[in-house]
PDB file of N, CA and C in Angstrom:
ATOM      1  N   UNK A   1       1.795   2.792  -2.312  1.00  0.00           N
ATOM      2  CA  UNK A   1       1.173   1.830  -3.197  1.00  0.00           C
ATOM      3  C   UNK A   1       0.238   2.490  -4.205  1.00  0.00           C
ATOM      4  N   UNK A   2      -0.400   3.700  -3.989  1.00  0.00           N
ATOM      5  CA  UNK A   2      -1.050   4.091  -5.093  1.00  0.00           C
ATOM      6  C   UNK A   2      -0.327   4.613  -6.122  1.00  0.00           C
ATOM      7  N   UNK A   3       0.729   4.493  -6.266  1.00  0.00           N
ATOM      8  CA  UNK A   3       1.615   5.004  -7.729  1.00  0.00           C
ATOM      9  C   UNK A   3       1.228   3.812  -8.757  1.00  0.00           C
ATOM     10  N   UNK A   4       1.616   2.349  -7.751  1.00  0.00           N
ATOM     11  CA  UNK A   4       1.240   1.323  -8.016  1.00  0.00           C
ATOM     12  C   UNK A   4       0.031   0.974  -9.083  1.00  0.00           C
ATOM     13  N   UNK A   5      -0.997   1.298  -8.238  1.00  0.00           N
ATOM     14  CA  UNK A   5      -1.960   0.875  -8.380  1.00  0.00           C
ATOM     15  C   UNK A   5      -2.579   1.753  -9.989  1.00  0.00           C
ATOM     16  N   UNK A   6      -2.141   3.625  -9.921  1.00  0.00           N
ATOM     17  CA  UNK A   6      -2.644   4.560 -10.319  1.00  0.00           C
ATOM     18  C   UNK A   6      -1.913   4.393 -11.741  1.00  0.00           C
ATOM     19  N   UNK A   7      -0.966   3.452 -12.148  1.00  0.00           N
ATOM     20  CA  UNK A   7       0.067   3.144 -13.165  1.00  0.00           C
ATOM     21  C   UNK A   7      -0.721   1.933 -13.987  1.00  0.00           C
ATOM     22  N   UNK A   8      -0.955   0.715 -13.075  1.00  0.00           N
ATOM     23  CA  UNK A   8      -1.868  -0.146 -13.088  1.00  0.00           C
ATOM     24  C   UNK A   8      -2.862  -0.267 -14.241  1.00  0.00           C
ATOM     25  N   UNK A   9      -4.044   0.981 -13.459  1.00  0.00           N
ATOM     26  CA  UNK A   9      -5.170   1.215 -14.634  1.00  0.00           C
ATOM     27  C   UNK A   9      -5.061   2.337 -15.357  1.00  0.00           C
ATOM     28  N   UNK A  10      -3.988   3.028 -15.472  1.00  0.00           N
ATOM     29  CA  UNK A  10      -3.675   3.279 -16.575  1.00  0.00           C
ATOM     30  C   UNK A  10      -3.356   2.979 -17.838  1.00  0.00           C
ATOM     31  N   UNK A  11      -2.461   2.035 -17.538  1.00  0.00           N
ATOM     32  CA  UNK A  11      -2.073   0.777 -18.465  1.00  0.00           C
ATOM     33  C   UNK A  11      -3.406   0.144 -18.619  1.00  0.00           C
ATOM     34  N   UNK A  12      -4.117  -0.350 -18.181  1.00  0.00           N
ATOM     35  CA  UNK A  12      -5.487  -1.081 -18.089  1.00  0.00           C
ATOM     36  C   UNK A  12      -5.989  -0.263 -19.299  1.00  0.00           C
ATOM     37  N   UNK A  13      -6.293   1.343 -19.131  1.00  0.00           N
ATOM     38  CA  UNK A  13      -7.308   2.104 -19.869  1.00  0.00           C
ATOM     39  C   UNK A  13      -6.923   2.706 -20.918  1.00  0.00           C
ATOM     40  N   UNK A  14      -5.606   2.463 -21.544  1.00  0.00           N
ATOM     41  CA  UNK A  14      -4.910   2.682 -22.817  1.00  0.00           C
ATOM     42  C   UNK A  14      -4.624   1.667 -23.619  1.00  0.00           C
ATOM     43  N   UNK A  15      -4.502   0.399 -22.675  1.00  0.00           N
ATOM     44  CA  UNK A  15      -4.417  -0.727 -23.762  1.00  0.00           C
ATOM     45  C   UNK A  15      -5.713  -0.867 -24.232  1.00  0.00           C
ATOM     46  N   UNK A  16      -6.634  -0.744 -23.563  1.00  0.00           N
ATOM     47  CA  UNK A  16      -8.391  -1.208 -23.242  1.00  0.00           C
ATOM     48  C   UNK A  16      -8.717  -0.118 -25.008  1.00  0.00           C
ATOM     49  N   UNK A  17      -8.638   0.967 -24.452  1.00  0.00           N
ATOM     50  CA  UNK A  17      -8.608   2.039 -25.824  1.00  0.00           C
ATOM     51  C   UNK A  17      -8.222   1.836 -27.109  1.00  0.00           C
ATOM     52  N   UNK A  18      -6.962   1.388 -27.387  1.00  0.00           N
ATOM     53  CA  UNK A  18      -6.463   0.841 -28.182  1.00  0.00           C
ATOM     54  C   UNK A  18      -6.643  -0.183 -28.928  1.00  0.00           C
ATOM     55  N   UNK A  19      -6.882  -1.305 -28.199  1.00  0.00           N
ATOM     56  CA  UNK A  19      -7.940  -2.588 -28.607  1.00  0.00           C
ATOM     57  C   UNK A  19      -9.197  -2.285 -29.550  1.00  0.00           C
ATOM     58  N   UNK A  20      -9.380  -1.492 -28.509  1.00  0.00           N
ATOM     59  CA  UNK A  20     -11.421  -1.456 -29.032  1.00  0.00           C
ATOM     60  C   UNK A  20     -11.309  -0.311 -30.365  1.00  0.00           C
ATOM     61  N   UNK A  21     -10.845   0.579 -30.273  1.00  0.00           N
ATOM     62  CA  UNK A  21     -10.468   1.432 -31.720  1.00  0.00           C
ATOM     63  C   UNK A  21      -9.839   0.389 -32.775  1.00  0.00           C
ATOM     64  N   UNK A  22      -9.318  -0.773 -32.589  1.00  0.00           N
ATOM     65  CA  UNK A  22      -8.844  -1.763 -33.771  1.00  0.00           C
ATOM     66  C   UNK A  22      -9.070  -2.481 -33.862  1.00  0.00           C
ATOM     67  N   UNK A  23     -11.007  -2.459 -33.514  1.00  0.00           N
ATOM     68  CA  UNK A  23     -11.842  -3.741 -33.597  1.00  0.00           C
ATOM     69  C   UNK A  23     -11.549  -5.100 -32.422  1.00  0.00           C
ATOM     70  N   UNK A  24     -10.929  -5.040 -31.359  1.00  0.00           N
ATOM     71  CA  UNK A  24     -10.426  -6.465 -30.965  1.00  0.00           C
ATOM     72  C   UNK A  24     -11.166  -6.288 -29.567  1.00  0.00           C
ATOM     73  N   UNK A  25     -12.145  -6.354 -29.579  1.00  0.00           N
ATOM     74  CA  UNK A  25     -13.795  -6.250 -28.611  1.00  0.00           C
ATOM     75  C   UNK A  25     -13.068  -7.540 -27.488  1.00  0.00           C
ATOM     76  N   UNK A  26     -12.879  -9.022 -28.174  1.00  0.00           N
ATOM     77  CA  UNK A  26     -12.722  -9.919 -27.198  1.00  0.00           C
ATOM     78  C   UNK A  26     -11.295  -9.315 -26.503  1.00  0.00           C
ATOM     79  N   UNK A  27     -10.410  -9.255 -27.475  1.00  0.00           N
ATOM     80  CA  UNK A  27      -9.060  -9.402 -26.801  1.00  0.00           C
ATOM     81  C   UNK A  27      -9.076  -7.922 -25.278  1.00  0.00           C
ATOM     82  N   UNK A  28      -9.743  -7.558 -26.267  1.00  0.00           N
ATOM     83  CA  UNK A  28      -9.945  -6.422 -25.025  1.00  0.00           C
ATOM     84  C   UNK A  28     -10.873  -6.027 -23.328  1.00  0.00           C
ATOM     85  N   UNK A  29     -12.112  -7.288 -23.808  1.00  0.00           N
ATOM     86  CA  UNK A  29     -12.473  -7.816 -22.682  1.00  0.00           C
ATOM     87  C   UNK A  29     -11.243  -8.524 -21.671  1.00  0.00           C
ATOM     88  N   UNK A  30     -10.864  -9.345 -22.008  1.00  0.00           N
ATOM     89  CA  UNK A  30      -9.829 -10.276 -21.336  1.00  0.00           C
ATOM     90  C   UNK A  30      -8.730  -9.635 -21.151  1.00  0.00           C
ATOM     91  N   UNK A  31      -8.313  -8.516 -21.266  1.00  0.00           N
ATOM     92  CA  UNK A  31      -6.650  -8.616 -21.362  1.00  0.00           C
ATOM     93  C   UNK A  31      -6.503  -7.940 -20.058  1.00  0.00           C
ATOM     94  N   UNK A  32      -7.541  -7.243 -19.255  1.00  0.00           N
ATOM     95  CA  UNK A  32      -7.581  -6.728 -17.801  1.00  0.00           C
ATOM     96  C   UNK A  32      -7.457  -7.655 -16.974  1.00  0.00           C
ATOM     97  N   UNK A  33      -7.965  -8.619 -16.808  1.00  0.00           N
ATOM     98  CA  UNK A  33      -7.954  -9.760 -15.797  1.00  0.00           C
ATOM     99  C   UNK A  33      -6.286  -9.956 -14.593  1.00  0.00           C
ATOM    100  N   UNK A  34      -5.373 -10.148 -15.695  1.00  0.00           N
ATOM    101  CA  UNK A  34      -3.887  -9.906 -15.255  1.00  0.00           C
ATOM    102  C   UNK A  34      -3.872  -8.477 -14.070  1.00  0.00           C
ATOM    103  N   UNK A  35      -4.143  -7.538 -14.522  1.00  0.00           N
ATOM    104  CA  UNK A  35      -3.864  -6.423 -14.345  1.00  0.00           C
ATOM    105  C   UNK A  35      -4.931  -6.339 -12.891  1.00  0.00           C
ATOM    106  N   UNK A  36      -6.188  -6.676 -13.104  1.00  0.00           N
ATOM    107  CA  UNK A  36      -7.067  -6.352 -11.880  1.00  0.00           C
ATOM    108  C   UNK A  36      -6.268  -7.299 -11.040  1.00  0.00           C
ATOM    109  N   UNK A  37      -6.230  -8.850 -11.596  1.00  0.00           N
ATOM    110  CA  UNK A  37      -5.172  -9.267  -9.665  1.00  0.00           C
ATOM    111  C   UNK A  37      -4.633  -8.763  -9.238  1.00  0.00           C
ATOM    112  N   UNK A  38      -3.480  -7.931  -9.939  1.00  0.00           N
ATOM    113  CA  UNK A  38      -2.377  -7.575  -9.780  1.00  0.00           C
ATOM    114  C   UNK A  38      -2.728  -6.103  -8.603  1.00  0.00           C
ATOM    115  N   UNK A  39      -3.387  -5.264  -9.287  1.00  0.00           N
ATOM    116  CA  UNK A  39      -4.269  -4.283  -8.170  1.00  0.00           C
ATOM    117  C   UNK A  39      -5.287  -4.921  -6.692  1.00  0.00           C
ATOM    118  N   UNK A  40      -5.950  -6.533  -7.278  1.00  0.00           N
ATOM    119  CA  UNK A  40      -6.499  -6.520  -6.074  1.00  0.00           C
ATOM    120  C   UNK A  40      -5.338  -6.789  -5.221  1.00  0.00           C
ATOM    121  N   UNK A  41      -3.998  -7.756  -5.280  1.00  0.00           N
ATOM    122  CA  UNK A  41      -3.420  -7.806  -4.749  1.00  0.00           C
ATOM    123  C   UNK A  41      -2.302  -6.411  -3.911  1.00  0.00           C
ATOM    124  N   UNK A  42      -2.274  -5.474  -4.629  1.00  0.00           N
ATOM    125  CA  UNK A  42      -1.985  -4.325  -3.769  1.00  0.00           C
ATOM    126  C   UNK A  42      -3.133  -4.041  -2.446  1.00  0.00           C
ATOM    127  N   UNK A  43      -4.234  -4.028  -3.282  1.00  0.00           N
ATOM    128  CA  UNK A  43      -5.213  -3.768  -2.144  1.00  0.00           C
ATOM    129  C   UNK A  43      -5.352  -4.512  -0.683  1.00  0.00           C
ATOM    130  N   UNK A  44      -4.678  -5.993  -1.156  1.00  0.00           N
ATOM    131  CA  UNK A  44      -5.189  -6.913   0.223  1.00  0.00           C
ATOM    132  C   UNK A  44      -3.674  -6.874   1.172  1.00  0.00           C
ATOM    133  N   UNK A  45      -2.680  -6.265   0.544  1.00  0.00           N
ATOM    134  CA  UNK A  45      -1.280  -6.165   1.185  1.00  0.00           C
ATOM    135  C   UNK A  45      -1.358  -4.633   1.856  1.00  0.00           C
ATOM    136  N   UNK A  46      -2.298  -3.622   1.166  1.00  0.00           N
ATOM    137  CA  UNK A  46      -1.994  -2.316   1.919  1.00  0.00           C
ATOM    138  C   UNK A  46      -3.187  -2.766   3.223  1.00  0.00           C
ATOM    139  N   UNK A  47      -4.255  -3.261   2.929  1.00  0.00           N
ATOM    140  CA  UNK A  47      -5.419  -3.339   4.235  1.00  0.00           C
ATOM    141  C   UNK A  47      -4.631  -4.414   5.055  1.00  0.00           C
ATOM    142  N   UNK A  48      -3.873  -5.068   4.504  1.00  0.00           N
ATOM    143  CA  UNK A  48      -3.123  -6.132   5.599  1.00  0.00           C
ATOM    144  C   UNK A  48      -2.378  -5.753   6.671  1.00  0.00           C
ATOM    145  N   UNK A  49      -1.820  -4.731   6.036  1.00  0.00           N
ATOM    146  CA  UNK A  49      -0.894  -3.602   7.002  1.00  0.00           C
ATOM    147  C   UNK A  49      -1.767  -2.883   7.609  1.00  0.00           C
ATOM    148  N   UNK A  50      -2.731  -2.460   7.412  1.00  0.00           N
ATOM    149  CA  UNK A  50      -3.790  -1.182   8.353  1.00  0.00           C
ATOM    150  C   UNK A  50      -4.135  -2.603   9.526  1.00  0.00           C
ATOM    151  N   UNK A  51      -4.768  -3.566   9.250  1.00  0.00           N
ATOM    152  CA  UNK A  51      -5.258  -4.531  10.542  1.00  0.00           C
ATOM    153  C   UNK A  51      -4.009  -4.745  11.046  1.00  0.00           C
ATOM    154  N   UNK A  52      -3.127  -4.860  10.657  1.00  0.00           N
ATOM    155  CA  UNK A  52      -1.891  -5.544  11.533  1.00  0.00           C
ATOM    156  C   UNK A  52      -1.208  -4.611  12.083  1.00  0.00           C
ATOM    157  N   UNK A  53      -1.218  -3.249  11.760  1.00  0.00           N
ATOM    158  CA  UNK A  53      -0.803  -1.972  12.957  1.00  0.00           C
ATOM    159  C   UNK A  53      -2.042  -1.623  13.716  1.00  0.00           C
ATOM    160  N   UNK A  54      -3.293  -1.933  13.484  1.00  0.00           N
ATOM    161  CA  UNK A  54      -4.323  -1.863  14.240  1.00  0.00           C
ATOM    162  C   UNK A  54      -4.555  -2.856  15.382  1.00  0.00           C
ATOM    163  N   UNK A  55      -3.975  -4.123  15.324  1.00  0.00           N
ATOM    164  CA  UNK A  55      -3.855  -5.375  16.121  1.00  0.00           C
ATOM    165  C   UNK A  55      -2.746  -4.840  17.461  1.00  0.00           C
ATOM    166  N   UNK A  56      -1.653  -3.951  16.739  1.00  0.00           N
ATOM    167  CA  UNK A  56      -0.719  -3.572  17.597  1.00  0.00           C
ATOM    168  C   UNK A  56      -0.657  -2.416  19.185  1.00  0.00           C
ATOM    169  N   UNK A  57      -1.967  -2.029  18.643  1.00  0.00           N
ATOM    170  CA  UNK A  57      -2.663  -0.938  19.191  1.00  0.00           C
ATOM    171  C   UNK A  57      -3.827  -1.405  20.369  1.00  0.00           C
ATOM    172  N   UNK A  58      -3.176  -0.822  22.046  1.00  0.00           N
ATOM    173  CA  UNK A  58      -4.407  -1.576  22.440  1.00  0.00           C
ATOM    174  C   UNK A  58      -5.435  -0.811  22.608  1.00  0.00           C
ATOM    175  N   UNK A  59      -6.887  -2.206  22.673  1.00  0.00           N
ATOM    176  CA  UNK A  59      -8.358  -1.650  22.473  1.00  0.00           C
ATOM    177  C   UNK A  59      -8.428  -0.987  20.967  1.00  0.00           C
ATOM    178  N   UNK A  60      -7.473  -1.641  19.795  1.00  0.00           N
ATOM    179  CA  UNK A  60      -8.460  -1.043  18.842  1.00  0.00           C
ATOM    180  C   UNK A  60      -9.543  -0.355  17.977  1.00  0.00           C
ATOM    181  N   UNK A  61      -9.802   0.025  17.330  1.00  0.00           N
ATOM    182  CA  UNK A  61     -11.055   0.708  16.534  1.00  0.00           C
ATOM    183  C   UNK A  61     -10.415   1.225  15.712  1.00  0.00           C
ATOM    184  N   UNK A  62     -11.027   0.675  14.373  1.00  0.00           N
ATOM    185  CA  UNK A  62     -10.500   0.780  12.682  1.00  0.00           C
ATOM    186  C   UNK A  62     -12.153   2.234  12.955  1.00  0.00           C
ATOM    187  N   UNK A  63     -11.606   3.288  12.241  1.00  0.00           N
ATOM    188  CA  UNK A  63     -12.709   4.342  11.781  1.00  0.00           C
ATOM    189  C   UNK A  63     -12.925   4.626  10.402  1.00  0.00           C
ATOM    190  N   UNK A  64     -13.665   4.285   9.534  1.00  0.00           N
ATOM    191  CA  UNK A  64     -13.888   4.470   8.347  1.00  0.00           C
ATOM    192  C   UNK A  64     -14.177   5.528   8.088  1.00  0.00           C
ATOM    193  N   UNK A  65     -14.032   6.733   6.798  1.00  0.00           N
ATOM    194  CA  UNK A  65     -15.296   7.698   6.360  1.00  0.00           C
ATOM    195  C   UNK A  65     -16.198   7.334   5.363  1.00  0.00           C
ATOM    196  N   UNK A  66     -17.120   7.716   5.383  1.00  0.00           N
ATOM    197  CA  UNK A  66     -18.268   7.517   4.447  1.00  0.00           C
ATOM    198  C   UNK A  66     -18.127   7.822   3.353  1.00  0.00           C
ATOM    199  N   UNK A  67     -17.879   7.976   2.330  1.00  0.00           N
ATOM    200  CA  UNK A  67     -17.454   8.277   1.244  1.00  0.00           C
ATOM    201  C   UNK A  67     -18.104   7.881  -0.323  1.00  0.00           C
ATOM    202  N   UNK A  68     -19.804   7.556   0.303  1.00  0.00           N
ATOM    203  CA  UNK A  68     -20.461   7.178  -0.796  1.00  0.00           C
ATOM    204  C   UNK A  68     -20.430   7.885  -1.912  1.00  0.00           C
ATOM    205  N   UNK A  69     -20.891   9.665  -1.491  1.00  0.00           N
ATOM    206  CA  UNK A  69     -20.933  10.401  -2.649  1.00  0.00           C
ATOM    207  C   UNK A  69     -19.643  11.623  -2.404  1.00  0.00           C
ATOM    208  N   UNK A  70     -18.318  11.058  -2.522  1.00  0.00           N
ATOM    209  CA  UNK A  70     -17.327  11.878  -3.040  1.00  0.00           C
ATOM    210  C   UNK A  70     -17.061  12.094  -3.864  1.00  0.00           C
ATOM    211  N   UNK A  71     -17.881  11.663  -5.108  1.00  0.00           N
ATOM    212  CA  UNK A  71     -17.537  11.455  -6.192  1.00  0.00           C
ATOM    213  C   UNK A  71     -18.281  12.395  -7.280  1.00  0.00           C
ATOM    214  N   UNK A  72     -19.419  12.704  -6.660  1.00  0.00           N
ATOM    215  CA  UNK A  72     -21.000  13.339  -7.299  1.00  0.00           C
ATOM    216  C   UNK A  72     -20.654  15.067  -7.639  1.00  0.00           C
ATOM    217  N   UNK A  73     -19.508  15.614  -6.423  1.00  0.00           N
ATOM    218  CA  UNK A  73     -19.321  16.985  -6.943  1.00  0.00           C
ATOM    219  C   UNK A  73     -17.867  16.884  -7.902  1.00  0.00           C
ATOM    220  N   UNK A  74     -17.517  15.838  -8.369  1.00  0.00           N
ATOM    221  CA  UNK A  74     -16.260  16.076  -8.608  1.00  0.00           C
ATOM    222  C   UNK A  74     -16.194  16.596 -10.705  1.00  0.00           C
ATOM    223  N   UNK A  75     -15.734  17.122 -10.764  1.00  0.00           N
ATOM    224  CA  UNK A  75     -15.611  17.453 -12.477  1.00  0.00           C
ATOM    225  C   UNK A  75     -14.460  18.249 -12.605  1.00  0.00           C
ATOM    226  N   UNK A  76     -14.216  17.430 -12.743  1.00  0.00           N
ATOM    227  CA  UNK A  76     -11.970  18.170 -13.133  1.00  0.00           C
ATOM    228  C   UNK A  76     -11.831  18.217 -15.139  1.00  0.00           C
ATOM    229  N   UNK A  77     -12.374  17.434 -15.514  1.00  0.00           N
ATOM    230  CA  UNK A  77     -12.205  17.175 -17.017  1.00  0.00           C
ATOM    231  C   UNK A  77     -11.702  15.614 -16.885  1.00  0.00           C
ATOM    232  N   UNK A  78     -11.857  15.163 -18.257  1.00  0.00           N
ATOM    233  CA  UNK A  78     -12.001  14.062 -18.607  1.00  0.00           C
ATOM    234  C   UNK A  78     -10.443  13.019 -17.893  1.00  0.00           C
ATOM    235  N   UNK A  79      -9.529  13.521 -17.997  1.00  0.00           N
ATOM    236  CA  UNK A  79      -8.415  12.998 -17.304  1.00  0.00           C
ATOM    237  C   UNK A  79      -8.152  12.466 -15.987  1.00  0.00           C
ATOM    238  N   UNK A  80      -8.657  13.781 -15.387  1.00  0.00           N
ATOM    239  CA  UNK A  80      -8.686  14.041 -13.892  1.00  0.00           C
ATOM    240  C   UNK A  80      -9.823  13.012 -13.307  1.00  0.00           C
ATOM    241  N   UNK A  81     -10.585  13.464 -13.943  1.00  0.00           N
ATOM    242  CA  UNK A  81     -11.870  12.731 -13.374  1.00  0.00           C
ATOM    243  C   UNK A  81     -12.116  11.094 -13.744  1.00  0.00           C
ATOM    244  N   UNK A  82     -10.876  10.460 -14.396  1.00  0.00           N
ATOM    245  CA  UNK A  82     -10.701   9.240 -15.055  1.00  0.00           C
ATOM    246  C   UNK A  82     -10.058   8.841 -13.485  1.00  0.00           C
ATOM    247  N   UNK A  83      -8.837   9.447 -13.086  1.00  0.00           N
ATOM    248  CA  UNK A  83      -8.298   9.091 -12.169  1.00  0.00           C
ATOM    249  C   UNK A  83      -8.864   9.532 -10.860  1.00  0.00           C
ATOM    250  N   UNK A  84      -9.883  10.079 -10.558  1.00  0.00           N
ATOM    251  CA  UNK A  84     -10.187  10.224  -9.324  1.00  0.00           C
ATOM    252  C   UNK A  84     -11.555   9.242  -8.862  1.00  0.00           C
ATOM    253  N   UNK A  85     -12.148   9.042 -10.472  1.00  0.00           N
ATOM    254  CA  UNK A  85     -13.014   7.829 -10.481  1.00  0.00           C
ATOM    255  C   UNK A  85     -12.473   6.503  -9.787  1.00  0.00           C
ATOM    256  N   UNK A  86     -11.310   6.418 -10.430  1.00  0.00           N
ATOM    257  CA  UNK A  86     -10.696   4.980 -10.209  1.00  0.00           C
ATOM    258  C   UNK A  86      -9.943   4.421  -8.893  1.00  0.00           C
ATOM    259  N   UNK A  87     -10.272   5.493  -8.247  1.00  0.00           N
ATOM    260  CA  UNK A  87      -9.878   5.057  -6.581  1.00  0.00           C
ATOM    261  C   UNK A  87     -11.047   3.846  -6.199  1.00  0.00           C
ATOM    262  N   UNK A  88     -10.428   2.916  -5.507  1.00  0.00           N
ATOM    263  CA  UNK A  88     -10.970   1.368  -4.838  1.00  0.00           C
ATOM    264  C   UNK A  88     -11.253   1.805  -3.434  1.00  0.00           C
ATOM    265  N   UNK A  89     -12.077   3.246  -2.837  1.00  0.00           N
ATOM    266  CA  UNK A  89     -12.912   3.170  -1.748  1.00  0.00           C
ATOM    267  C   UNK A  89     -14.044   2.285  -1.117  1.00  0.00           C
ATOM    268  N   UNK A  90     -15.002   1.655  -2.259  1.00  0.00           N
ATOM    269  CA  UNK A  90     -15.691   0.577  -1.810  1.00  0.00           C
ATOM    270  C   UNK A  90     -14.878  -1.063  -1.265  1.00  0.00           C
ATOM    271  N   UNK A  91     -13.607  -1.232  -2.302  1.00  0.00           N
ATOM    272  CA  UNK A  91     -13.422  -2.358  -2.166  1.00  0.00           C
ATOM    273  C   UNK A  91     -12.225  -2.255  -1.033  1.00  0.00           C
ATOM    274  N   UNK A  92     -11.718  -1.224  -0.900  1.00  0.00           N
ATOM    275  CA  UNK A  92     -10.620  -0.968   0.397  1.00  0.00           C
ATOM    276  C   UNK A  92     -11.895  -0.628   2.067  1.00  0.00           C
ATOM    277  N   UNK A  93     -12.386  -0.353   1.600  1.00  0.00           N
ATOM    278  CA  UNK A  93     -13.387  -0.238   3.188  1.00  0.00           C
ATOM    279  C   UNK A  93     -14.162  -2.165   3.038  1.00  0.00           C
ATOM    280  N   UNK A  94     -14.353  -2.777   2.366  1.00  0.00           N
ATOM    281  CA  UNK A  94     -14.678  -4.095   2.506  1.00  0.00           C
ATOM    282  C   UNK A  94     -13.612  -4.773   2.692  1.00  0.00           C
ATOM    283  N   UNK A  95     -12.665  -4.431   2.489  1.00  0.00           N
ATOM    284  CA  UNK A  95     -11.009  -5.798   3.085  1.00  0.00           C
ATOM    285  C   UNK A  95     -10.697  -5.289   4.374  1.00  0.00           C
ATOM    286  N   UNK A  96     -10.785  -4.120   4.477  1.00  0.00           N
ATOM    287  CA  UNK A  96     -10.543  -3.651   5.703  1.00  0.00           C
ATOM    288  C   UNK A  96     -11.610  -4.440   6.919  1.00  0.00           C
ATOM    289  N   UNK A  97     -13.067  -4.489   6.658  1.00  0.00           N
ATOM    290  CA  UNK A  97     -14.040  -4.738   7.160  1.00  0.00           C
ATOM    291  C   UNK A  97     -13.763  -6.498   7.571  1.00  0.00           C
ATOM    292  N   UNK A  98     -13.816  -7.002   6.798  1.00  0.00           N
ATOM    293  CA  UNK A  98     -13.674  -8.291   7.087  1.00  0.00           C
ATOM    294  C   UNK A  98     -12.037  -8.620   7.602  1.00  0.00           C
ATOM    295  N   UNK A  99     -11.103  -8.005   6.971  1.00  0.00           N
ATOM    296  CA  UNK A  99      -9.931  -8.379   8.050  1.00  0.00           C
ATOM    297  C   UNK A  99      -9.945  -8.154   9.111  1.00  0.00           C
ATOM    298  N   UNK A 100     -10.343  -7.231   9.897  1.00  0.00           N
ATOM    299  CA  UNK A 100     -10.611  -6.571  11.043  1.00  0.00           C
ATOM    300  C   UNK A 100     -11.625  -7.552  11.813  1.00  0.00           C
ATOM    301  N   UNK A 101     -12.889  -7.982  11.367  1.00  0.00           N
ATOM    302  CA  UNK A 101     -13.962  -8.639  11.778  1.00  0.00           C
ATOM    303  C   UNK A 101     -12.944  -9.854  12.254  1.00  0.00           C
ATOM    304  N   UNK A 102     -12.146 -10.523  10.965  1.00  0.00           N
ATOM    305  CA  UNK A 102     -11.410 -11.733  11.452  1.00  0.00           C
ATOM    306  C   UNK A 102     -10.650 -11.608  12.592  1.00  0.00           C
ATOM    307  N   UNK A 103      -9.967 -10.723  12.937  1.00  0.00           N
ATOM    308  CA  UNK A 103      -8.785 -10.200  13.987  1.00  0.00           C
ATOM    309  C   UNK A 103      -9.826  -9.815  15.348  1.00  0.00           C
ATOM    310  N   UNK A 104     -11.354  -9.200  15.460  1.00  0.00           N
ATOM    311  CA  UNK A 104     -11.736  -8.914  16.439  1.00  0.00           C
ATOM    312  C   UNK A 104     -11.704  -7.520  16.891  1.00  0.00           C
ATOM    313  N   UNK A 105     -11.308  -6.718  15.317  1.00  0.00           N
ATOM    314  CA  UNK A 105     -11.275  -5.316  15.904  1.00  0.00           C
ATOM    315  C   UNK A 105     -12.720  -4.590  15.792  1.00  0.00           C
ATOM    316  N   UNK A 106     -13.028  -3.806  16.344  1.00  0.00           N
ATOM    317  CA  UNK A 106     -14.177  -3.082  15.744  1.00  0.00           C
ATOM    318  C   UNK A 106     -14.376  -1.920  14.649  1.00  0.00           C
ATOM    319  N   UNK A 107     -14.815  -1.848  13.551  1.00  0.00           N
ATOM    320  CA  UNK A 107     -14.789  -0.971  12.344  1.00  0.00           C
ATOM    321  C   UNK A 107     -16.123  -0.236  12.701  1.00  0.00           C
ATOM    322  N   UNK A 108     -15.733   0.855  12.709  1.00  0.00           N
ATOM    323  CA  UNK A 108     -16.963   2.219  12.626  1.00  0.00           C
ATOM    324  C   UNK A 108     -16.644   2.190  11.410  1.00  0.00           C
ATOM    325  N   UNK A 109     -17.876   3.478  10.762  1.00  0.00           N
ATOM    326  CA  UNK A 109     -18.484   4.798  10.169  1.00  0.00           C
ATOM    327  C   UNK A 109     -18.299   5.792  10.398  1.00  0.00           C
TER     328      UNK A 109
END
């Protein structure tokens, strides 16, 4: 799914570019909206699958890593570092969190 996703905001950050270099500020606010469902919805189908092979498993425990500052040593150049920014670690450890909570598994740190 991250080809998916990594195709996604790409498209997101070239149309986004494009817009705003030809003056179109609104059209370019709005025209992501499509595109972010479309990613959150990858997101809630790949964590759907992690709780539901985790459900399968007995005595559970989902283990998270911490991953606040993976981001702080990173400097690849402007490309690289576009796409390594744009990984959904906060919002994939929160679907995970609450699907799991719903199901009764326990989520570490």
């Amino acid at each position: 799914e991250g080809k998916t996703v990594r195709r996604l905001r790409k498209t997101y950050f070239t149309a986004t570019r494009r817009l705003q270099t030809r003056g179109s500020e609104r059209i370019s606010e709005s025209f992501g909206d499509d595109l972010w469902d479309q990613i959150d919805d990858v997101f809630h189908r790949v964590t759907r699958k992690v709780v539901e092979y985790a459900e399968s498993v007995e005595n559970p425990v989902l283990v998270l890593e911490d991953l606040t500052y993976i981001r702080e040593s990173m400097d690849y150049g402007e490309y690289m570092n576009r796409r390594l920014h744009g990984w959904g670690f906060a919002k994939l450890h929160a679907q995970i969190r609450y699907k799991a909570v719903e199901k009764g598994i326990p989520v570490e740190t």
